[in-house]
PDB file of N, CA and C in Angstrom:
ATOM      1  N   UNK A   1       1.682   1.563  -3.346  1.00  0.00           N
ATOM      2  CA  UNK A   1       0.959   0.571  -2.583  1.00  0.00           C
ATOM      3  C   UNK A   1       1.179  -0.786  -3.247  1.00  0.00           C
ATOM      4  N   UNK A   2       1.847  -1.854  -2.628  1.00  0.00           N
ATOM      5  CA  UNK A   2       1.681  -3.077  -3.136  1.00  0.00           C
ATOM      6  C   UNK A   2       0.491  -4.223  -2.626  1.00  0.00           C
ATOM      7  N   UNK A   3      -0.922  -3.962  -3.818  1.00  0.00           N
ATOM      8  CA  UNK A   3      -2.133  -4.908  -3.689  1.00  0.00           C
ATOM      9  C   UNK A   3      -1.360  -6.160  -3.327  1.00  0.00           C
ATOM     10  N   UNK A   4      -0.752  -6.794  -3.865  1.00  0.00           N
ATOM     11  CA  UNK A   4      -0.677  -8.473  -3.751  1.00  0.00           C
ATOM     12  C   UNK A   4      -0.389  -8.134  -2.289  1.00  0.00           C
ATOM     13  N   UNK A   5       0.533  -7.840  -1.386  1.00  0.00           N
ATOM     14  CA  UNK A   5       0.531  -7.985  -0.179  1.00  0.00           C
ATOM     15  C   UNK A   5      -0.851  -8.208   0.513  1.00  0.00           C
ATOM     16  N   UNK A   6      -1.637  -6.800  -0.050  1.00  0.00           N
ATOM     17  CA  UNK A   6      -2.995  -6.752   0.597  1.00  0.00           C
ATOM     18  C   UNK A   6      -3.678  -8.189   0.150  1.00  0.00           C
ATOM     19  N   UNK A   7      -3.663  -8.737  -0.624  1.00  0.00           N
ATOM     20  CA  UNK A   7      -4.346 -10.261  -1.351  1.00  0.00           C
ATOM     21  C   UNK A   7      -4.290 -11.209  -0.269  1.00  0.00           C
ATOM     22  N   UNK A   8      -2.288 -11.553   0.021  1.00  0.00           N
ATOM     23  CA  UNK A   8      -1.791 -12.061   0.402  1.00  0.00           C
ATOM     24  C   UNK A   8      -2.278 -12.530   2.009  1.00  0.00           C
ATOM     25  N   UNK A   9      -2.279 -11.145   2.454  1.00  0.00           N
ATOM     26  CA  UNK A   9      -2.972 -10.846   3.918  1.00  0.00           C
ATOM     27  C   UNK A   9      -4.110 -11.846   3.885  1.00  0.00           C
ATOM     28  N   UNK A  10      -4.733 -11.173   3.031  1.00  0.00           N
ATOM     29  CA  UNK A  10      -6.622 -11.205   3.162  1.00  0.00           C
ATOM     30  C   UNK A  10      -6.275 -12.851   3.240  1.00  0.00           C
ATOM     31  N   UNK A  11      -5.776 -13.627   2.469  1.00  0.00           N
ATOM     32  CA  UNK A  11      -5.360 -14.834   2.073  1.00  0.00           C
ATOM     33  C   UNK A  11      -5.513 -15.981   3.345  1.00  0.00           C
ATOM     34  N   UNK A  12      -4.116 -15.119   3.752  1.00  0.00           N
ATOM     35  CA  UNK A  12      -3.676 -15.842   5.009  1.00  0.00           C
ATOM     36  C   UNK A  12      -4.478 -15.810   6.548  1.00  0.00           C
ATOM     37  N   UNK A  13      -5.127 -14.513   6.393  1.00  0.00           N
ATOM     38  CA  UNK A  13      -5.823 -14.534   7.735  1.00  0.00           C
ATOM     39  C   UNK A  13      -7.693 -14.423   8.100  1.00  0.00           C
ATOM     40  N   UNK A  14      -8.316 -15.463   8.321  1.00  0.00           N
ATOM     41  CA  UNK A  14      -9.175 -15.345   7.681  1.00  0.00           C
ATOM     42  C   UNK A  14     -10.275 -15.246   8.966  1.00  0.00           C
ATOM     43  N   UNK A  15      -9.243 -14.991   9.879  1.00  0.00           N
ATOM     44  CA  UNK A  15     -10.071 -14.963  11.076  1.00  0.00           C
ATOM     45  C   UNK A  15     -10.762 -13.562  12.081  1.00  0.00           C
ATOM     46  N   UNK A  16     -10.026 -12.496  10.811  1.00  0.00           N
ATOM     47  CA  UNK A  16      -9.886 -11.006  11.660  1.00  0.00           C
ATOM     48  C   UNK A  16     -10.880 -10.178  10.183  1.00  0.00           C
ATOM     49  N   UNK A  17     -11.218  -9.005  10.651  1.00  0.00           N
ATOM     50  CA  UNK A  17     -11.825  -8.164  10.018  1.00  0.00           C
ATOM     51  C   UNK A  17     -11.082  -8.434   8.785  1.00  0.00           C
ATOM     52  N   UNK A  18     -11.731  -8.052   7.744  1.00  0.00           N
ATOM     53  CA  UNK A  18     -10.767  -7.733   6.360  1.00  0.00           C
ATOM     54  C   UNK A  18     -10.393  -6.484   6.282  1.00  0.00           C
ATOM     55  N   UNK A  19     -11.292  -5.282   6.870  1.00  0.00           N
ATOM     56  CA  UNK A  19     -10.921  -3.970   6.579  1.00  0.00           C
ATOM     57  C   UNK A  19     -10.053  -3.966   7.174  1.00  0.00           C
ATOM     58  N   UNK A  20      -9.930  -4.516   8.790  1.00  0.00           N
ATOM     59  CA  UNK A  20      -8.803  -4.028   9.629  1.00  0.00           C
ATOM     60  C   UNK A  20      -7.642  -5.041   8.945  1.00  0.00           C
ATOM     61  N   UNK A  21      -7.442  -5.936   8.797  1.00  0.00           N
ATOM     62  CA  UNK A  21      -6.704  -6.807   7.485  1.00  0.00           C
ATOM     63  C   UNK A  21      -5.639  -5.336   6.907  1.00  0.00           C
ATOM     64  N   UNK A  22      -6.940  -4.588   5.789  1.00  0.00           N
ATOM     65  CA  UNK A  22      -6.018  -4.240   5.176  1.00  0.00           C
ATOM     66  C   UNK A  22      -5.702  -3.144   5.254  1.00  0.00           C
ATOM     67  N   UNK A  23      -6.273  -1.928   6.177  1.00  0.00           N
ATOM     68  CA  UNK A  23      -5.521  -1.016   6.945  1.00  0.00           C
ATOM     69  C   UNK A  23      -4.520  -1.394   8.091  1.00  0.00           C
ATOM     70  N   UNK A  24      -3.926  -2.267   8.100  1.00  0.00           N
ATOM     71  CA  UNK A  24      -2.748  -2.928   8.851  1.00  0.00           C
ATOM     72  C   UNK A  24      -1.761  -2.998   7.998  1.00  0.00           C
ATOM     73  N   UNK A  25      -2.289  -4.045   6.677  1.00  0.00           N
ATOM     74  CA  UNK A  25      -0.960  -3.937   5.688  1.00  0.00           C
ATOM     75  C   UNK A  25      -0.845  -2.378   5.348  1.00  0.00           C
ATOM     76  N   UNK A  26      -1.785  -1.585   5.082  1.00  0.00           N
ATOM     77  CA  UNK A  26      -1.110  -0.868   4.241  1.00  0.00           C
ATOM     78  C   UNK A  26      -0.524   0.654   5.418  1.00  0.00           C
ATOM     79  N   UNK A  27      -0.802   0.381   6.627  1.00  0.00           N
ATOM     80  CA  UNK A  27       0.037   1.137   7.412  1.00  0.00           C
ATOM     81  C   UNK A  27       1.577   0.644   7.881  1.00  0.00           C
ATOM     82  N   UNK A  28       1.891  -0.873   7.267  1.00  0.00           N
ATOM     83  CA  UNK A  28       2.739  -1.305   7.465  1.00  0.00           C
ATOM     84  C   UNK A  28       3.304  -0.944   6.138  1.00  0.00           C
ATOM     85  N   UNK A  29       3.131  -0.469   4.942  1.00  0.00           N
ATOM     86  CA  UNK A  29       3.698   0.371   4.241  1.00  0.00           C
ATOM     87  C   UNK A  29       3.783   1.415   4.275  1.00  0.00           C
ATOM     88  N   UNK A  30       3.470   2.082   5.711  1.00  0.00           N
ATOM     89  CA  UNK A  30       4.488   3.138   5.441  1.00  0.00           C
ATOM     90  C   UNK A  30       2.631   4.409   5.161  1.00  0.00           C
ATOM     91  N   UNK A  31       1.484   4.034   5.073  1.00  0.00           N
ATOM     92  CA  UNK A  31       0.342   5.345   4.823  1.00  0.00           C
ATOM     93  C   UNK A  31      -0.687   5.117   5.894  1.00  0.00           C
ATOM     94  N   UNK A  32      -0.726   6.566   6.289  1.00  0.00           N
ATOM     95  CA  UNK A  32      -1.502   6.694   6.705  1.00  0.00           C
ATOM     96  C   UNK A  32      -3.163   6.602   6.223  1.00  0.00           C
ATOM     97  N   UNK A  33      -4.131   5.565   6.474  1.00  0.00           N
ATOM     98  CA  UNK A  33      -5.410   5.638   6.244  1.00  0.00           C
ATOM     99  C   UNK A  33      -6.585   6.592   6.443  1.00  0.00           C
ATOM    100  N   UNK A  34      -7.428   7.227   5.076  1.00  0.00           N
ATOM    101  CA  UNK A  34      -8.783   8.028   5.547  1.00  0.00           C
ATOM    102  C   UNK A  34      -9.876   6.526   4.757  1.00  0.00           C
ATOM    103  N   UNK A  35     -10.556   6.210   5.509  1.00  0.00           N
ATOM    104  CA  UNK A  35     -11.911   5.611   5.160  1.00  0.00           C
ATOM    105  C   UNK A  35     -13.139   6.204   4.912  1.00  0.00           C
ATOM    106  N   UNK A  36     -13.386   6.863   3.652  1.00  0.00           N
ATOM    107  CA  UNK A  36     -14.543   7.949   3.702  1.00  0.00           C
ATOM    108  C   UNK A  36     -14.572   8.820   4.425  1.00  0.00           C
ATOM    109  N   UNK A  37     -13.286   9.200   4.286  1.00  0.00           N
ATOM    110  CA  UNK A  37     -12.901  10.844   4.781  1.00  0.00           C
ATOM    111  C   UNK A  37     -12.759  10.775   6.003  1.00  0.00           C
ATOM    112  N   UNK A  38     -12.671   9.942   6.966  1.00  0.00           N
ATOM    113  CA  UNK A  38     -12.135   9.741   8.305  1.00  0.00           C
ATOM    114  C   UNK A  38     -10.816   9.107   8.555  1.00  0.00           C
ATOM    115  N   UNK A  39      -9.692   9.081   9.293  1.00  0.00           N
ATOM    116  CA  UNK A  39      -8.900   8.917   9.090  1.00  0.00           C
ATOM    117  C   UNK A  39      -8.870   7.531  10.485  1.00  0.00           C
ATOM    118  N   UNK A  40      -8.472   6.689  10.094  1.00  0.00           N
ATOM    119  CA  UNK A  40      -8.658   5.554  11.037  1.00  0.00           C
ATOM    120  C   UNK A  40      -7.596   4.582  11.305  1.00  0.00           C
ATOM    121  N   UNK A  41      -7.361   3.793  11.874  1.00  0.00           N
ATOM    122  CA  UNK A  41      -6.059   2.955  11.816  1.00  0.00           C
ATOM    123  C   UNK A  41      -6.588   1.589  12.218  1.00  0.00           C
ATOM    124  N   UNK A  42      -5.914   0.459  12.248  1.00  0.00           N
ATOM    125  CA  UNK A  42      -6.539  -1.131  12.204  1.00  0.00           C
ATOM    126  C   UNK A  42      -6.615  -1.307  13.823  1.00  0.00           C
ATOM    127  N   UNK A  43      -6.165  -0.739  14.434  1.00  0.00           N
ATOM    128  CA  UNK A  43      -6.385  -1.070  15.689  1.00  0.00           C
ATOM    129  C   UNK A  43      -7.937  -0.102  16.046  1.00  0.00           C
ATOM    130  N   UNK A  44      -8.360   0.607  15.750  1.00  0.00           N
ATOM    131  CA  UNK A  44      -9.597   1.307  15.757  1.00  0.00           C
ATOM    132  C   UNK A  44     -10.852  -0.263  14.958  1.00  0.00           C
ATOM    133  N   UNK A  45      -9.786  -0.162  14.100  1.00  0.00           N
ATOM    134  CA  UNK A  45     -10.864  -1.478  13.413  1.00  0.00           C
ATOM    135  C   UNK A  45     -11.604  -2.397  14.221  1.00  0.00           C
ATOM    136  N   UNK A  46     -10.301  -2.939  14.883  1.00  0.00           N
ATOM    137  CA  UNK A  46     -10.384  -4.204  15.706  1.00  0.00           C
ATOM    138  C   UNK A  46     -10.984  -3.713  16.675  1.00  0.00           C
ATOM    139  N   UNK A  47     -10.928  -2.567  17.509  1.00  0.00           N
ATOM    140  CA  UNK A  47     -11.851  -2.106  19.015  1.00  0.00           C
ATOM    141  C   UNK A  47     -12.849  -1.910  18.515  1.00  0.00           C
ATOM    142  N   UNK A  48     -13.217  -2.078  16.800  1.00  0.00           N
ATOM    143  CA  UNK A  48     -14.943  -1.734  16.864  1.00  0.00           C
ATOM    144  C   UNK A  48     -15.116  -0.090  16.970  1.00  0.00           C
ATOM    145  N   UNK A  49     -14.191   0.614  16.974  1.00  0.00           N
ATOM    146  CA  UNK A  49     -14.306   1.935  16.839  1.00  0.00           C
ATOM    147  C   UNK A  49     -15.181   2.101  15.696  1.00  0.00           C
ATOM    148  N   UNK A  50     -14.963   1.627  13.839  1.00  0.00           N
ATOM    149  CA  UNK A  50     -16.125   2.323  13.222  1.00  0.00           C
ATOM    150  C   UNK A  50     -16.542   1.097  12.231  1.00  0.00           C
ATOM    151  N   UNK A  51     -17.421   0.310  13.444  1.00  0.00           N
ATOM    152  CA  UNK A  51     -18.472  -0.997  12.745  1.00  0.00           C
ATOM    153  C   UNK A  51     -19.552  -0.042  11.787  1.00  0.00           C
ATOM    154  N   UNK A  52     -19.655   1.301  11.506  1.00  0.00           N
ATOM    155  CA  UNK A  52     -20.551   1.470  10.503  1.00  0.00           C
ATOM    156  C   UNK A  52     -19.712   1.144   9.229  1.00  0.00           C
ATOM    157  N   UNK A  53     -18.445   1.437   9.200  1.00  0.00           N
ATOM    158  CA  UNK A  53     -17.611   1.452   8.429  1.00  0.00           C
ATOM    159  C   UNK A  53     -17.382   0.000   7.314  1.00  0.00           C
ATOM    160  N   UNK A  54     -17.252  -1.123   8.577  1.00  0.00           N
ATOM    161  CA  UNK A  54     -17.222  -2.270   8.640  1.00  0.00           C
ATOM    162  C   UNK A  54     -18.623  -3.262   7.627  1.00  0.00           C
ATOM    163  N   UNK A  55     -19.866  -2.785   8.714  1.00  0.00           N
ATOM    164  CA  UNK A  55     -21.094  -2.953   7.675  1.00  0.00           C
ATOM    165  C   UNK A  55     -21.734  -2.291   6.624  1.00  0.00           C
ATOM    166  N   UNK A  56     -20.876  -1.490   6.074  1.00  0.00           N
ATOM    167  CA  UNK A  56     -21.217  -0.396   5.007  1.00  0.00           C
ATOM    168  C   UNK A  56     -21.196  -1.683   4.103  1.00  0.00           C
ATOM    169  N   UNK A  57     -23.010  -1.334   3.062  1.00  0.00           N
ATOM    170  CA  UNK A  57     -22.616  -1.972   1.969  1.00  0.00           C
ATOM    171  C   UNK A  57     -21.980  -1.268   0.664  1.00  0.00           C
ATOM    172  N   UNK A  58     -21.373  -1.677  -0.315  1.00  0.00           N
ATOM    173  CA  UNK A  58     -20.976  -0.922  -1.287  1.00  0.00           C
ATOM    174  C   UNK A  58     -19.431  -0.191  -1.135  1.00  0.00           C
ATOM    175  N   UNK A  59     -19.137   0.473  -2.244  1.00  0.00           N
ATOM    176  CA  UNK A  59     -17.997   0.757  -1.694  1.00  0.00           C
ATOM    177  C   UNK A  59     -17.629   1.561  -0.897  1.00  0.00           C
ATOM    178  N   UNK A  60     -15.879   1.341  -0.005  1.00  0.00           N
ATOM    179  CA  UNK A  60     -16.069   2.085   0.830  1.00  0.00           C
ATOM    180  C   UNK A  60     -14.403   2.782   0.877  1.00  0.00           C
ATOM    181  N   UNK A  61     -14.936   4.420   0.127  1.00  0.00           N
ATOM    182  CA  UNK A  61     -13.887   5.356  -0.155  1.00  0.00           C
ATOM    183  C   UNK A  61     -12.333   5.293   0.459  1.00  0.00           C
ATOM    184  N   UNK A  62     -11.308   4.944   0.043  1.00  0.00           N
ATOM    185  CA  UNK A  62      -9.905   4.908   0.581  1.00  0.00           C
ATOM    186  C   UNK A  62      -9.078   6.131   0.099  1.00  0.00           C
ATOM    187  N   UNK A  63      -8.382   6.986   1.068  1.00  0.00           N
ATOM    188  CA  UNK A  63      -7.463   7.740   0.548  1.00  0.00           C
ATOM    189  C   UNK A  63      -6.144   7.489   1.400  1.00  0.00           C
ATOM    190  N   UNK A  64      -4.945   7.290   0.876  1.00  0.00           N
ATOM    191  CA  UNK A  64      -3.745   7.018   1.322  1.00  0.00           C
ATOM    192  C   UNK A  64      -3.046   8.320   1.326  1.00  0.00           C
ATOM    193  N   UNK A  65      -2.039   8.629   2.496  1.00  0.00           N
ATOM    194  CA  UNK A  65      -1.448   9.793   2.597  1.00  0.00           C
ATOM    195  C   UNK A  65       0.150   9.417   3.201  1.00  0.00           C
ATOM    196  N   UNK A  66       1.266   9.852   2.621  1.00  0.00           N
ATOM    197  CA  UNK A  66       2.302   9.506   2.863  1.00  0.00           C
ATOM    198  C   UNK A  66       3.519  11.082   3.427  1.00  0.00           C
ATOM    199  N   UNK A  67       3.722  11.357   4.748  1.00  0.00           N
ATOM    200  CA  UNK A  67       4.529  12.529   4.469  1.00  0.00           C
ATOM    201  C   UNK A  67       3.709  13.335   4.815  1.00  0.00           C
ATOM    202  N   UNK A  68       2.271  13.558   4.907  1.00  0.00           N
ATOM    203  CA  UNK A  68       1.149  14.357   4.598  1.00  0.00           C
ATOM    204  C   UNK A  68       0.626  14.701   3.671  1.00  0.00           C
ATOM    205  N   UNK A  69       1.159  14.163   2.697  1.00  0.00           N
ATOM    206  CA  UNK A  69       0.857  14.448   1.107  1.00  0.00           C
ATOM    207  C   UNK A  69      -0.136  13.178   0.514  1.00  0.00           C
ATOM    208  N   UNK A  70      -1.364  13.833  -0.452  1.00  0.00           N
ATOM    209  CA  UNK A  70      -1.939  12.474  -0.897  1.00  0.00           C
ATOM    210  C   UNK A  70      -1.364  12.190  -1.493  1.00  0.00           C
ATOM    211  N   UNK A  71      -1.560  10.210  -1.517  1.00  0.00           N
ATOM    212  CA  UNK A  71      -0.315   9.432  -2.900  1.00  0.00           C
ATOM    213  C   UNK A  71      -1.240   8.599  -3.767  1.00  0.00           C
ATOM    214  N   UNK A  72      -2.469   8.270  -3.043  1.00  0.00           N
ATOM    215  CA  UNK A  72      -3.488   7.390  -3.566  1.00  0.00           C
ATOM    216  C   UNK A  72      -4.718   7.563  -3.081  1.00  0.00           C
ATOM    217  N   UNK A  73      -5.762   7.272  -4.449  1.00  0.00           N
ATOM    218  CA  UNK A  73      -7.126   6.773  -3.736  1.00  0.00           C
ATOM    219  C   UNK A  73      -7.715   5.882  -4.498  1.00  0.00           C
ATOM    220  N   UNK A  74      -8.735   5.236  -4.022  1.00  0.00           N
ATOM    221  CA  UNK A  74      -9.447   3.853  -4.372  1.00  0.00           C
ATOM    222  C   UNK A  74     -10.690   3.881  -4.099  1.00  0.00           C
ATOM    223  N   UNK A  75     -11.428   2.793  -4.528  1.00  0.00           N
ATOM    224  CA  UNK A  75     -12.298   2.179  -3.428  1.00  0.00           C
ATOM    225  C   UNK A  75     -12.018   0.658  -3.387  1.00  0.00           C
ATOM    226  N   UNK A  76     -12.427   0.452  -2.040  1.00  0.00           N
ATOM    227  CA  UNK A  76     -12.762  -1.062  -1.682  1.00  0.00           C
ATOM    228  C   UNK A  76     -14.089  -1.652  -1.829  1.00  0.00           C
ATOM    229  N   UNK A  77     -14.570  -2.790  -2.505  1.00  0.00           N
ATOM    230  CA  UNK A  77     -15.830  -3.437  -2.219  1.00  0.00           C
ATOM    231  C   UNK A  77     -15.468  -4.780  -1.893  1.00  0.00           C
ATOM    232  N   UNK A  78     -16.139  -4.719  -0.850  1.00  0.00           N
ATOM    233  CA  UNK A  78     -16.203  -6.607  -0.285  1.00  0.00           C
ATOM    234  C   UNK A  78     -17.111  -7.424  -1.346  1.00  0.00           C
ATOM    235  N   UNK A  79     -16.983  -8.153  -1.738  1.00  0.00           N
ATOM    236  CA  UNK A  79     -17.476  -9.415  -2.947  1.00  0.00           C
ATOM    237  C   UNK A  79     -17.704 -10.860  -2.296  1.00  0.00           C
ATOM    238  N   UNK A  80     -17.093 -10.787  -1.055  1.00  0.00           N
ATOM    239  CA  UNK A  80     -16.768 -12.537  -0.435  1.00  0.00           C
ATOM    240  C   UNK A  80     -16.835 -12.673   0.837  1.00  0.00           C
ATOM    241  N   UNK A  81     -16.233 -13.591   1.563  1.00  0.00           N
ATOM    242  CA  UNK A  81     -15.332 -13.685   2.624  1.00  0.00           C
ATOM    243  C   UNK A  81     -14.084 -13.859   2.154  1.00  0.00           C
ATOM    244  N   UNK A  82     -13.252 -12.337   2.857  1.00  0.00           N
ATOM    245  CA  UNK A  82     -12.314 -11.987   2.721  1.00  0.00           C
ATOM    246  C   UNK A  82     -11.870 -11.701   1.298  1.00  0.00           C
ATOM    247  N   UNK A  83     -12.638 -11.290   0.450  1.00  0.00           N
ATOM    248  CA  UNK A  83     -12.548 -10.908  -1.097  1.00  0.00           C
ATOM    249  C   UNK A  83     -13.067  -9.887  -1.124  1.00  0.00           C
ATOM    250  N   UNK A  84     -11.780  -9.125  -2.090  1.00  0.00           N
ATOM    251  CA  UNK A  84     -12.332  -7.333  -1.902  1.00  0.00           C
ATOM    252  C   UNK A  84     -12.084  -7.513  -3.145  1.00  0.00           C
ATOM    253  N   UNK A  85     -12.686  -5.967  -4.008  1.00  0.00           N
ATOM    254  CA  UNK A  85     -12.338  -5.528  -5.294  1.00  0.00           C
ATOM    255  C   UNK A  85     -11.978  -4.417  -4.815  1.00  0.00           C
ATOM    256  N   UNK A  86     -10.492  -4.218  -5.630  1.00  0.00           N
ATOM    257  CA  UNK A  86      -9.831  -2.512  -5.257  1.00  0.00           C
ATOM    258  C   UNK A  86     -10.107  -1.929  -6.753  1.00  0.00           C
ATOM    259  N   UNK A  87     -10.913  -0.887  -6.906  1.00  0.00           N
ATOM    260  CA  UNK A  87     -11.039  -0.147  -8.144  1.00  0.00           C
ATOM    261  C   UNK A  87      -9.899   1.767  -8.081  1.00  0.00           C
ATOM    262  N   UNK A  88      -9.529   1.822  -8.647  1.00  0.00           N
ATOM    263  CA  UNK A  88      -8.893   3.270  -8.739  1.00  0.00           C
ATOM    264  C   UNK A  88      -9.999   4.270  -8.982  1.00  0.00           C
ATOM    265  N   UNK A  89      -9.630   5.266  -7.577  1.00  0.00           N
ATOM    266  CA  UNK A  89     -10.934   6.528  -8.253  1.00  0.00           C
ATOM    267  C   UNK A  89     -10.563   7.087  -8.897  1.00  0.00           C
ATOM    268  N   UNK A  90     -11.378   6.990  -9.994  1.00  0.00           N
ATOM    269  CA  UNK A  90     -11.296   8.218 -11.056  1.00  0.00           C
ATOM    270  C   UNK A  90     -12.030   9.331 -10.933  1.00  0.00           C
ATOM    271  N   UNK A  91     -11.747  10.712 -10.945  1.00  0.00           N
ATOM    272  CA  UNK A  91     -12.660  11.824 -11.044  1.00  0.00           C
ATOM    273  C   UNK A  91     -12.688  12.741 -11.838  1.00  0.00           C
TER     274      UNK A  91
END
């Protein structure tokens, strides 16, 4: 996964969801998105498919899947407008 892209995004567009932001970039690399164990895509974002998702406070669980295979997980916390913290899950 390359974060700075995701930065970059968040950066440049400041007019659209951030989540859907960055489940866009990172399906444009190539993974498929689970958001707390649901599997979702940025166009779901944008129709408002899962505004709980959206107004969740705190973090909110990412697992990346490439091939069908997991390759990554995280979490996201919003901190701003358009400022996330990506932490690596550890378990």
């Amino acid at each position: 996964m390359n974060v700075q892209k995701i930065f970059d995004r968040l950066h440049e567009d400041k007019k659209n969801s951030e989540l859907g932001i960055i489940c866009g970039e990172l399906e444009e690399q190539g993974y498929k998105v689970m958001l707390d164990g649901r599997e979702v895509t940025s166009a779901e974002i944008y129709d408002c498919d899962h505004e709980d998702l959206e107004d969740k406070v705190g973090p909110v669980n990412v697992s990346l899947y490439k091939n069908g295979s997991l390759e990554q997980e995280f979490t996201l916390e919003f901190v701003g407008d358009h400022e996330v913290v990506i932490e690596r899950k550890i378990e």
